[in-house]
N, C-alpha and C. Protein backbone atom coordinates (compact mmCIF):
# COMPACT_ATOMS: atom_id res chain seq x y z
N UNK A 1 94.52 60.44 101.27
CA UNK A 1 94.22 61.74 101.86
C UNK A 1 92.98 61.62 102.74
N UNK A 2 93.23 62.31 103.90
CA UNK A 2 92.12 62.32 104.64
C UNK A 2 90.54 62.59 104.32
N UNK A 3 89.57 61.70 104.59
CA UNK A 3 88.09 62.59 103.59
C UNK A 3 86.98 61.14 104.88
N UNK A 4 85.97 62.12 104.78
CA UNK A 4 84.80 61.86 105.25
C UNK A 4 83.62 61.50 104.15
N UNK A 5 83.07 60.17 104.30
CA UNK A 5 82.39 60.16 103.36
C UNK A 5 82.35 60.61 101.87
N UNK A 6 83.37 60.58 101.81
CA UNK A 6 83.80 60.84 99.84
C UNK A 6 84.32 62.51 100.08
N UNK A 7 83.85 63.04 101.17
CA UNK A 7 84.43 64.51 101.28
C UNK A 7 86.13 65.37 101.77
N UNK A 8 86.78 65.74 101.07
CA UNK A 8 87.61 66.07 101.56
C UNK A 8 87.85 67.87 101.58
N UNK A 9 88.98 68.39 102.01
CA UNK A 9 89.13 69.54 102.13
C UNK A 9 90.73 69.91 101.49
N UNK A 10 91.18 70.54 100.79
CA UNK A 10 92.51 70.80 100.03
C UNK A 10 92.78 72.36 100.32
N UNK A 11 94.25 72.68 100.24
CA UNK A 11 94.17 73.99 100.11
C UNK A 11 94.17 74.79 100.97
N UNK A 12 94.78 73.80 102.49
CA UNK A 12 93.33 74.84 103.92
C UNK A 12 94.86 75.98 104.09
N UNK A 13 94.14 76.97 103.81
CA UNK A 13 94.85 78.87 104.98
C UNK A 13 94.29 78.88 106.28
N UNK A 14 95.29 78.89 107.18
CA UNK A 14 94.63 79.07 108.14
C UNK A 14 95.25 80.66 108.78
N UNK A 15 94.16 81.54 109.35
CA UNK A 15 94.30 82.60 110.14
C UNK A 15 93.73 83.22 110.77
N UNK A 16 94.29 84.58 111.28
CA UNK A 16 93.55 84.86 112.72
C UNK A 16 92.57 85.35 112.36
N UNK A 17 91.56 85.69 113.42
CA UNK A 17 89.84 86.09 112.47
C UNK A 17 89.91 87.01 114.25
N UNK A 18 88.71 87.77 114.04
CA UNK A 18 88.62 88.36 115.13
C UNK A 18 88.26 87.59 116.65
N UNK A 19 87.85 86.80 116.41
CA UNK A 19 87.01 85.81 117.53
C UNK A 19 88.02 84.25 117.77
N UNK A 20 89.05 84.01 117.09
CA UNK A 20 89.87 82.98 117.07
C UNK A 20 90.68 82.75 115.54
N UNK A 21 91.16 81.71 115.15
CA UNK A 21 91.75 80.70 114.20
C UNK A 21 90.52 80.87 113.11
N UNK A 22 90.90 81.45 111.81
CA UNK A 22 90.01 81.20 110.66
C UNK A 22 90.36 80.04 110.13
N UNK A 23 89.74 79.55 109.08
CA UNK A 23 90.30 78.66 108.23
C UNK A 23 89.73 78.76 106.57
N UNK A 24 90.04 78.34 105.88
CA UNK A 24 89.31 78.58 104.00
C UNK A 24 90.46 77.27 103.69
N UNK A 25 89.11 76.92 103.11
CA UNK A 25 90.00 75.62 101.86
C UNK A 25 88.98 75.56 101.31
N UNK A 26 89.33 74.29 99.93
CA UNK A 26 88.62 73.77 98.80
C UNK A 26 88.26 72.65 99.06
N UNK A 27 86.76 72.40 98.44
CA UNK A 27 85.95 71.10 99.19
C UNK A 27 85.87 70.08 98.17
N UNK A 28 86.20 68.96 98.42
CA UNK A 28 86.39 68.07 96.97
C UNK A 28 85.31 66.99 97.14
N UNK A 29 84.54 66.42 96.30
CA UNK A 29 84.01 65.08 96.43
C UNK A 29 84.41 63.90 95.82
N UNK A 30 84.83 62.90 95.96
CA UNK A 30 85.06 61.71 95.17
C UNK A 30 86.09 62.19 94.10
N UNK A 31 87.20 63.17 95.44
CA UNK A 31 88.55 63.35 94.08
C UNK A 31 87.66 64.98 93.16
N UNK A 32 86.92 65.35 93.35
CA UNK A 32 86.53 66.42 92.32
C UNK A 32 86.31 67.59 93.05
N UNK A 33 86.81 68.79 92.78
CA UNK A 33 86.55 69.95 93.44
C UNK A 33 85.06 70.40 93.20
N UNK A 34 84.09 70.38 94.55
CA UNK A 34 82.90 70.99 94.46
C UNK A 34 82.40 72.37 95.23
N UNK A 35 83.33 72.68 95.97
CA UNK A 35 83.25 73.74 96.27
C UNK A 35 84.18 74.78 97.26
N UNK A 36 83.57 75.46 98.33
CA UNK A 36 84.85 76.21 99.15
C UNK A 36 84.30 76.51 100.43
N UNK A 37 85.13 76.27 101.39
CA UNK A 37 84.79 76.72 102.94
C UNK A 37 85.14 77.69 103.46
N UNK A 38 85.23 78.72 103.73
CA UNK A 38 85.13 79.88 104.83
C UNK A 38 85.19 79.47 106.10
N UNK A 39 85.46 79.73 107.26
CA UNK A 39 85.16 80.16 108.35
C UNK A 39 86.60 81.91 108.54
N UNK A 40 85.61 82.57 108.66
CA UNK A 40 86.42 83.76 108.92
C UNK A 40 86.84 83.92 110.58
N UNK A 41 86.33 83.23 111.64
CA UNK A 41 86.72 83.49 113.12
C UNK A 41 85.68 84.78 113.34
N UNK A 42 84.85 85.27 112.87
CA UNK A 42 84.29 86.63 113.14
C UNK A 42 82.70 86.38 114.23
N UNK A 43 82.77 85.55 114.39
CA UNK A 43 81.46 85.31 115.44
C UNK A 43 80.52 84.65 114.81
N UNK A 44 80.40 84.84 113.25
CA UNK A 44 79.49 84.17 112.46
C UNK A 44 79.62 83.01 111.85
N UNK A 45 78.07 82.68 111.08
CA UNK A 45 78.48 81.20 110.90
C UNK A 45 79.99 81.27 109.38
N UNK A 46 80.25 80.00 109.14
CA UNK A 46 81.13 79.83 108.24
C UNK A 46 80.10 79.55 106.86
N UNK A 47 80.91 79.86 105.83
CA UNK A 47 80.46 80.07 104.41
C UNK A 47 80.70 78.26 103.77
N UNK A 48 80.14 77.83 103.29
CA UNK A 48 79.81 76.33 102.71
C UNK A 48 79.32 76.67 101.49
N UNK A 49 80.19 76.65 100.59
CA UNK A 49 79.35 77.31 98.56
C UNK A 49 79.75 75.69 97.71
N UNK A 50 78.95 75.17 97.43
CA UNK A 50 79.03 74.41 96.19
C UNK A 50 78.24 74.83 95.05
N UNK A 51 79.24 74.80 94.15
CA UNK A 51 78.92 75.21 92.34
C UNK A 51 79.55 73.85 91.54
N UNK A 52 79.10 74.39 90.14
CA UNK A 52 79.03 73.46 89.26
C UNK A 52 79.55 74.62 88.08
N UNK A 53 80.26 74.66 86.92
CA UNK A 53 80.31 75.10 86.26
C UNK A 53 79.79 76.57 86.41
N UNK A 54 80.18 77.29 87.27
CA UNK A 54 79.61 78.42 88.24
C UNK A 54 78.53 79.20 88.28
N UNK A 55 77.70 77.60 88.96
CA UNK A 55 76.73 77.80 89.19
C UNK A 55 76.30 76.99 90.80
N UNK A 56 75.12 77.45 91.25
CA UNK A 56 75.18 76.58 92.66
C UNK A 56 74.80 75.33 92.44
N UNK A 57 75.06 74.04 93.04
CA UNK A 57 74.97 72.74 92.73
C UNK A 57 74.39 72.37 93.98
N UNK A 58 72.80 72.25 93.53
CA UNK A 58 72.08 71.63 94.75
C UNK A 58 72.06 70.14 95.06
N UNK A 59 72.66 69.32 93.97
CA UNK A 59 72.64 67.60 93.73
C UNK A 59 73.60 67.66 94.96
N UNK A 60 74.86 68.60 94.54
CA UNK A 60 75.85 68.35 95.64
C UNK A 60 75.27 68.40 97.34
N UNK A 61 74.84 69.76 97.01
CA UNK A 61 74.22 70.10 98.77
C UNK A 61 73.41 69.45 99.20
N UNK A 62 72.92 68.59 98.69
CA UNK A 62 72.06 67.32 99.16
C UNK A 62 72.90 65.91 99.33
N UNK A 63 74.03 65.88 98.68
CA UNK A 63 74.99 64.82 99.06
C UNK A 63 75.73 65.35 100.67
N UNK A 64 75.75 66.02 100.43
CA UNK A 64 76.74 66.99 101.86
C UNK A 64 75.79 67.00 102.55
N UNK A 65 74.58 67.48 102.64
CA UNK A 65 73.41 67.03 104.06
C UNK A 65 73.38 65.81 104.46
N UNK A 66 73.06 64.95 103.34
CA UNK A 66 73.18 63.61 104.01
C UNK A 66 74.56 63.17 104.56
N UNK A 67 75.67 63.48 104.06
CA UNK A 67 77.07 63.10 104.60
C UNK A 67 76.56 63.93 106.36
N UNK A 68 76.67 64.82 106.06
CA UNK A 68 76.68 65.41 107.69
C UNK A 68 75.54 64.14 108.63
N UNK A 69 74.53 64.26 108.14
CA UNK A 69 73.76 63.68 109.17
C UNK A 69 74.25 62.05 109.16
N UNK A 70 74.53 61.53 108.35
CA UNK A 70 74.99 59.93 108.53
C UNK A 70 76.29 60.51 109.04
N UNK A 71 77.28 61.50 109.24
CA UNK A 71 78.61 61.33 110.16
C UNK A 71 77.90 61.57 111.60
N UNK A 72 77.12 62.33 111.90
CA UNK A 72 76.98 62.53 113.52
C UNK A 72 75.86 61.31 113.85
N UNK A 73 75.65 60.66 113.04
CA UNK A 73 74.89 59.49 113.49
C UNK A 73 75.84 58.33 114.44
N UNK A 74 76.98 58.71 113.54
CA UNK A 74 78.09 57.25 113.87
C UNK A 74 78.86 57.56 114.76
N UNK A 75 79.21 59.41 114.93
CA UNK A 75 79.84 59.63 115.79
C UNK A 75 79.25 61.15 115.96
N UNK A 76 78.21 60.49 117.33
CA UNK A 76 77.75 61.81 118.08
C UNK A 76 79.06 62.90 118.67
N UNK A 77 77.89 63.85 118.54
CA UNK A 77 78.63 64.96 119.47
C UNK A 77 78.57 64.66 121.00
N UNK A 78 80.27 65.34 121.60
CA UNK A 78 80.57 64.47 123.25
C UNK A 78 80.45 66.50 123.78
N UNK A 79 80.81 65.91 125.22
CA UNK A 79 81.00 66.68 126.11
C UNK A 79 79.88 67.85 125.63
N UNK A 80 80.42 69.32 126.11
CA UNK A 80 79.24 70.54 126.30
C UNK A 80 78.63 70.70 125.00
N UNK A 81 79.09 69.74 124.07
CA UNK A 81 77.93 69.92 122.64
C UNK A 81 77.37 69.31 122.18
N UNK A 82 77.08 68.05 123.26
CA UNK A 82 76.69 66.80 123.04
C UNK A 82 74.81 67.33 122.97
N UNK A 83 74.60 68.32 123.17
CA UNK A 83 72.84 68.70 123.16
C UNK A 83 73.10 69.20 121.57
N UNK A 84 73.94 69.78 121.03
CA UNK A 84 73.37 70.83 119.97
C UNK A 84 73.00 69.73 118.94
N UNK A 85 72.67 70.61 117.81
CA UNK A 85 71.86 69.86 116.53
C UNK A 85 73.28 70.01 115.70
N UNK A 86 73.82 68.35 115.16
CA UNK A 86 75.12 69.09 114.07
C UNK A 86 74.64 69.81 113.09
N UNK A 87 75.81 70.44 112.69
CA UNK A 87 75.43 70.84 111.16
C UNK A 87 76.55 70.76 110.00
N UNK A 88 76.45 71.74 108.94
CA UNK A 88 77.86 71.71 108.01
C UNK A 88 78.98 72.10 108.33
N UNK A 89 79.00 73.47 109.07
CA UNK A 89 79.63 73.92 110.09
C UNK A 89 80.51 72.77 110.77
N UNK A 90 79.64 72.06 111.13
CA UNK A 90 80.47 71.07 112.33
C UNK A 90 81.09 70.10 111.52
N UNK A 91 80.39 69.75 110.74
CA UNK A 91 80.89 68.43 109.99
C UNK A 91 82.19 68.78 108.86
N UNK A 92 82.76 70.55 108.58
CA UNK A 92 83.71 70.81 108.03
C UNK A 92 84.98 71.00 109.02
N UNK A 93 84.49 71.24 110.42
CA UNK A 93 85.46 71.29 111.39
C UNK A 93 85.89 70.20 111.91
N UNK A 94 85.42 68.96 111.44
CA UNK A 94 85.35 67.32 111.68
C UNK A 94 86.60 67.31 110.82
N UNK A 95 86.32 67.80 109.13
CA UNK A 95 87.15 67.26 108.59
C UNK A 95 88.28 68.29 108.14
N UNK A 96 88.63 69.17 108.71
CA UNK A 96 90.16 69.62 108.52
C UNK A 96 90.61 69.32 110.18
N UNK A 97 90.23 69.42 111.06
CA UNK A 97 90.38 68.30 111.63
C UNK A 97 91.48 66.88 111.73
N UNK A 98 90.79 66.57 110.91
CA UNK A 98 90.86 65.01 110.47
C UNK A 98 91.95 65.33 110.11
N UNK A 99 92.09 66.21 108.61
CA UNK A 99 93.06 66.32 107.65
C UNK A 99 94.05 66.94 108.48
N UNK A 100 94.28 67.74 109.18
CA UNK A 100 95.33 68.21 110.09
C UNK A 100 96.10 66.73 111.07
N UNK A 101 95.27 65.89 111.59
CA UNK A 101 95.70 64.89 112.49
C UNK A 101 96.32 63.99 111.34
N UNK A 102 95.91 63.77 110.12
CA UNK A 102 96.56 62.74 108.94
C UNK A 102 98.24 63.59 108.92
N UNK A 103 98.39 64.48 108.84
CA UNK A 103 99.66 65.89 108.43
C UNK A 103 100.30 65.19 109.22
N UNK A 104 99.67 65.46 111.27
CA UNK A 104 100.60 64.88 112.37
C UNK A 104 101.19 64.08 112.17
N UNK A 105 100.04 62.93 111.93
CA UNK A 105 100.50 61.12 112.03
C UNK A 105 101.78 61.49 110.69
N UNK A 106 101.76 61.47 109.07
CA UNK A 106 102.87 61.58 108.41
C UNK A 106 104.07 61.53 109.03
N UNK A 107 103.86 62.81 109.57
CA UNK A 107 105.52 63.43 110.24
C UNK A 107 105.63 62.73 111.25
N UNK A 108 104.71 61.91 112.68
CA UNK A 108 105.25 61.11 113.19
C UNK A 108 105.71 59.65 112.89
N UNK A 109 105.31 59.14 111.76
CA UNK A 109 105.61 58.25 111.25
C UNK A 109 107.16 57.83 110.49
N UNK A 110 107.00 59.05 110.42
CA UNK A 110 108.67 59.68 110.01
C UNK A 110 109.87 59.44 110.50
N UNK A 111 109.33 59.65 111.89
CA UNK A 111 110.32 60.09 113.40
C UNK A 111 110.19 58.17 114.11
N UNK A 112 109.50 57.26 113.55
CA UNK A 112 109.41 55.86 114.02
C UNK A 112 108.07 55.67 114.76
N UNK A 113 107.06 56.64 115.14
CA UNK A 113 106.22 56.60 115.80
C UNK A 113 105.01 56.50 115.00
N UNK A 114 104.59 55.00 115.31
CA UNK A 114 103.60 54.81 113.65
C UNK A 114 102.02 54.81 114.77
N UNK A 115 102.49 54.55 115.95
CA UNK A 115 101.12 54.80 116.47
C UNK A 115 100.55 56.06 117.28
N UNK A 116 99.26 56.74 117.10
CA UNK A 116 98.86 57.44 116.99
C UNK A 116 97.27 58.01 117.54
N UNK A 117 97.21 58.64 118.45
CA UNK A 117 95.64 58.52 119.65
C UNK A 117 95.38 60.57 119.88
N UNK A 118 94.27 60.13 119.60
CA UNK A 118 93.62 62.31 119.90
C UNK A 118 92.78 61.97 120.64
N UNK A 119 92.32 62.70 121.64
CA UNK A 119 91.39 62.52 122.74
C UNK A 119 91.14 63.92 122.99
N UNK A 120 89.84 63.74 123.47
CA UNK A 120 89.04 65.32 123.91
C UNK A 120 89.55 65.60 125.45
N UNK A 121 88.96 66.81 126.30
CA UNK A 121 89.16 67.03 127.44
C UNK A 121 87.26 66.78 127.66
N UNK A 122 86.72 66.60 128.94
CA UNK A 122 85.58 66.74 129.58
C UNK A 122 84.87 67.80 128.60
N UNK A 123 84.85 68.79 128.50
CA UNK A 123 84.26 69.54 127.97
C UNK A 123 84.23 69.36 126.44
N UNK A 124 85.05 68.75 125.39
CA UNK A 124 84.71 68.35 124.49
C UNK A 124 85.45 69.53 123.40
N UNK A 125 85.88 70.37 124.09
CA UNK A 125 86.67 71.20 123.02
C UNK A 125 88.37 71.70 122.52
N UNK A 126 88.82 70.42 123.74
CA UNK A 126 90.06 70.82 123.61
C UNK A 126 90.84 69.31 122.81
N UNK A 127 91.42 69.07 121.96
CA UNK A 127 91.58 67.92 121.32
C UNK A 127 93.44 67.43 121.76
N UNK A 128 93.77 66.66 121.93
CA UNK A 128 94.99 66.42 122.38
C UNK A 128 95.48 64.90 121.64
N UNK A 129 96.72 65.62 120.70
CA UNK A 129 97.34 64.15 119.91
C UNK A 129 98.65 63.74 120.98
N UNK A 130 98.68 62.10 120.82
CA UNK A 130 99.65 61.57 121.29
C UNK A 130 100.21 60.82 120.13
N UNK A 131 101.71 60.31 120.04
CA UNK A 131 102.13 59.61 118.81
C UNK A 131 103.29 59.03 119.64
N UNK A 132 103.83 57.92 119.70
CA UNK A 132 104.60 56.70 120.03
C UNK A 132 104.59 55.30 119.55
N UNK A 133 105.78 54.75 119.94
CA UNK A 133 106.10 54.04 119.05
C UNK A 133 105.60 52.21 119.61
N UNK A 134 104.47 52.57 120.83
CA UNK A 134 104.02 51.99 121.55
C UNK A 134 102.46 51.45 121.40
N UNK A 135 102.73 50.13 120.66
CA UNK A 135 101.62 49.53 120.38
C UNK A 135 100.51 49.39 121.45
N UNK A 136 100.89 49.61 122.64
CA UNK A 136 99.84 49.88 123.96
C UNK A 136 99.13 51.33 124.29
N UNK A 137 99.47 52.24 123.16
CA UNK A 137 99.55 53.63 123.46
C UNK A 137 97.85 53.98 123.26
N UNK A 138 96.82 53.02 122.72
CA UNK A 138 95.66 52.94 122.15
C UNK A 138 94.63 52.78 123.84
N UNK A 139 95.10 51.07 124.20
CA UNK A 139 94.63 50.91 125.32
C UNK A 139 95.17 51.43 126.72
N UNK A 140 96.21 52.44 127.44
CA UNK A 140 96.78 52.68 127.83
C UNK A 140 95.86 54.19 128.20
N UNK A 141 95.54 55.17 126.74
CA UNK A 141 95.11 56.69 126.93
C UNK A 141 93.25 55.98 127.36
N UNK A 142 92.61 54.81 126.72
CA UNK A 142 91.34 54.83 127.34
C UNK A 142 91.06 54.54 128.60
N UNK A 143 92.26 54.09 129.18
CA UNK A 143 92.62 53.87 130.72
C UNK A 143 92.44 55.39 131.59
N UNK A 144 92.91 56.07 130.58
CA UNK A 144 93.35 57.96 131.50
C UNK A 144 91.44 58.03 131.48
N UNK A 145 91.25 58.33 133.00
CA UNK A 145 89.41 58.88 133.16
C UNK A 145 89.46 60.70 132.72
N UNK A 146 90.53 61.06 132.45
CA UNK A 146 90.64 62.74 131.90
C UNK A 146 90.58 62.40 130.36
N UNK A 147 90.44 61.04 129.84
CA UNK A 147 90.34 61.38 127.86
C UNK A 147 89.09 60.71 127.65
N UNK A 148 88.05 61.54 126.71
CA UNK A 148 87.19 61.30 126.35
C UNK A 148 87.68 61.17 124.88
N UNK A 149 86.05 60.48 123.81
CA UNK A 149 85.85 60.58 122.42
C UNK A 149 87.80 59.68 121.87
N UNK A 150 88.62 59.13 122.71
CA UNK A 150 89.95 58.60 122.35
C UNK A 150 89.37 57.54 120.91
N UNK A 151 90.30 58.14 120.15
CA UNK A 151 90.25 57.51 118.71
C UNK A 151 92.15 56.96 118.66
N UNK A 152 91.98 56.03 117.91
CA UNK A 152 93.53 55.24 117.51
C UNK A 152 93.57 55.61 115.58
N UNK A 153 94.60 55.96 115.81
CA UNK A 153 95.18 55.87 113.88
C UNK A 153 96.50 54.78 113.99
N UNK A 154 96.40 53.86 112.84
CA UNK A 154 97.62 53.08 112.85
C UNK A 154 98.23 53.20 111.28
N UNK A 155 97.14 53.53 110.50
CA UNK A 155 98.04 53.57 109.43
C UNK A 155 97.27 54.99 108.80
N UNK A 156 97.45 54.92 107.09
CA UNK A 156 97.06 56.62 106.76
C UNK A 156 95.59 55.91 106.22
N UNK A 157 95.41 54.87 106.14
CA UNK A 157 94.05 53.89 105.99
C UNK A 157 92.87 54.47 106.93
N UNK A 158 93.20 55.08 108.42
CA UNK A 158 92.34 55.05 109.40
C UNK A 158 91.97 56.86 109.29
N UNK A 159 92.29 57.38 108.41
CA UNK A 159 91.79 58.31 107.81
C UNK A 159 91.34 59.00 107.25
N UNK A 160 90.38 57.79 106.39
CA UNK A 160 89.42 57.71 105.22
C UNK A 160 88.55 57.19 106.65
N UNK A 161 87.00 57.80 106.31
CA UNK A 161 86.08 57.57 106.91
C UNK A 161 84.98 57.40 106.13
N UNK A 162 84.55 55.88 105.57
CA UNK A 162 83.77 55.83 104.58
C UNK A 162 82.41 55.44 105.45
């Protein structure tokens, strides 16, 4: 299953919010449910709660700070957000994300198409999957000068990000 640094996301609803696409799922660490994500689409920031036996779990929220800042270390922010400061926010939209592009690859893998490339637009906010059955399909999209941030998936391996 898809996960960032021991972090994953289960569970995701996704719906409309006033301002765009909401999303809510359950936040797991190392296989263990630690907490729950929000984003309602309402203009504001998104909700990030880790508990423990229901209570708030600061050991956790200090594992999850450092996960965020060692992920945008390795992979900065591109295009028009390449100035901002990441945060949790960003680093939960990294990983359903992620977990959404693992869903794709499945079902294209399905269909014979085991290889697999997402690329940004210039501006950095529009994400675009390709899937074929074309082992050139990797070096081929870093050729296109319209794809930025181009990442390759070849197996469900390249979706763990340790």
């Amino acid at each position: 299953m898809a996960s960032i640094l021991g972090f994953q996301i289960k569970n995701i609803v996704k719906f409309q919010g006033r301002e765009g696409q909401g999303c809510q799922g359950d936040i797991y660490y190392n296989g263990k449910k630690v907490g729950w994500y929000n984003d309602m689409a309402d203009g504001g920031m998104a909700d990030i709660e880790f508990w423990q036996n229901g209570k708030h779990n600061k050991d956790i929220c200090a594992v999850f700070d450092k996960a965020v800042t060692d992920y945008f270390k390795r992979f900065p922010l591109t295009g028009l957000m390449k100035d901002m400061d990441p945060d949790g926010e960003m680093f939960m939209i990294a990983l359903v994300e992620l977990t959404e592009f693992e869903a794709k690859y499945k079902f294209y893998i399905q269909t014979g198409r085991s290889y697999f490339v997402t690329f940004e637009d210039k501006s950095g906010f529009e994400t675009t999957c390709i899937a074929s059955s074309d082992p050139q399909l990797y070096s081929k999209t870093k050729k296109d000068k319209t794809a930025f941030n181009v990442k390759e998936y070849k197996s469900l391996s390249d979706f763990i990000i340790q």
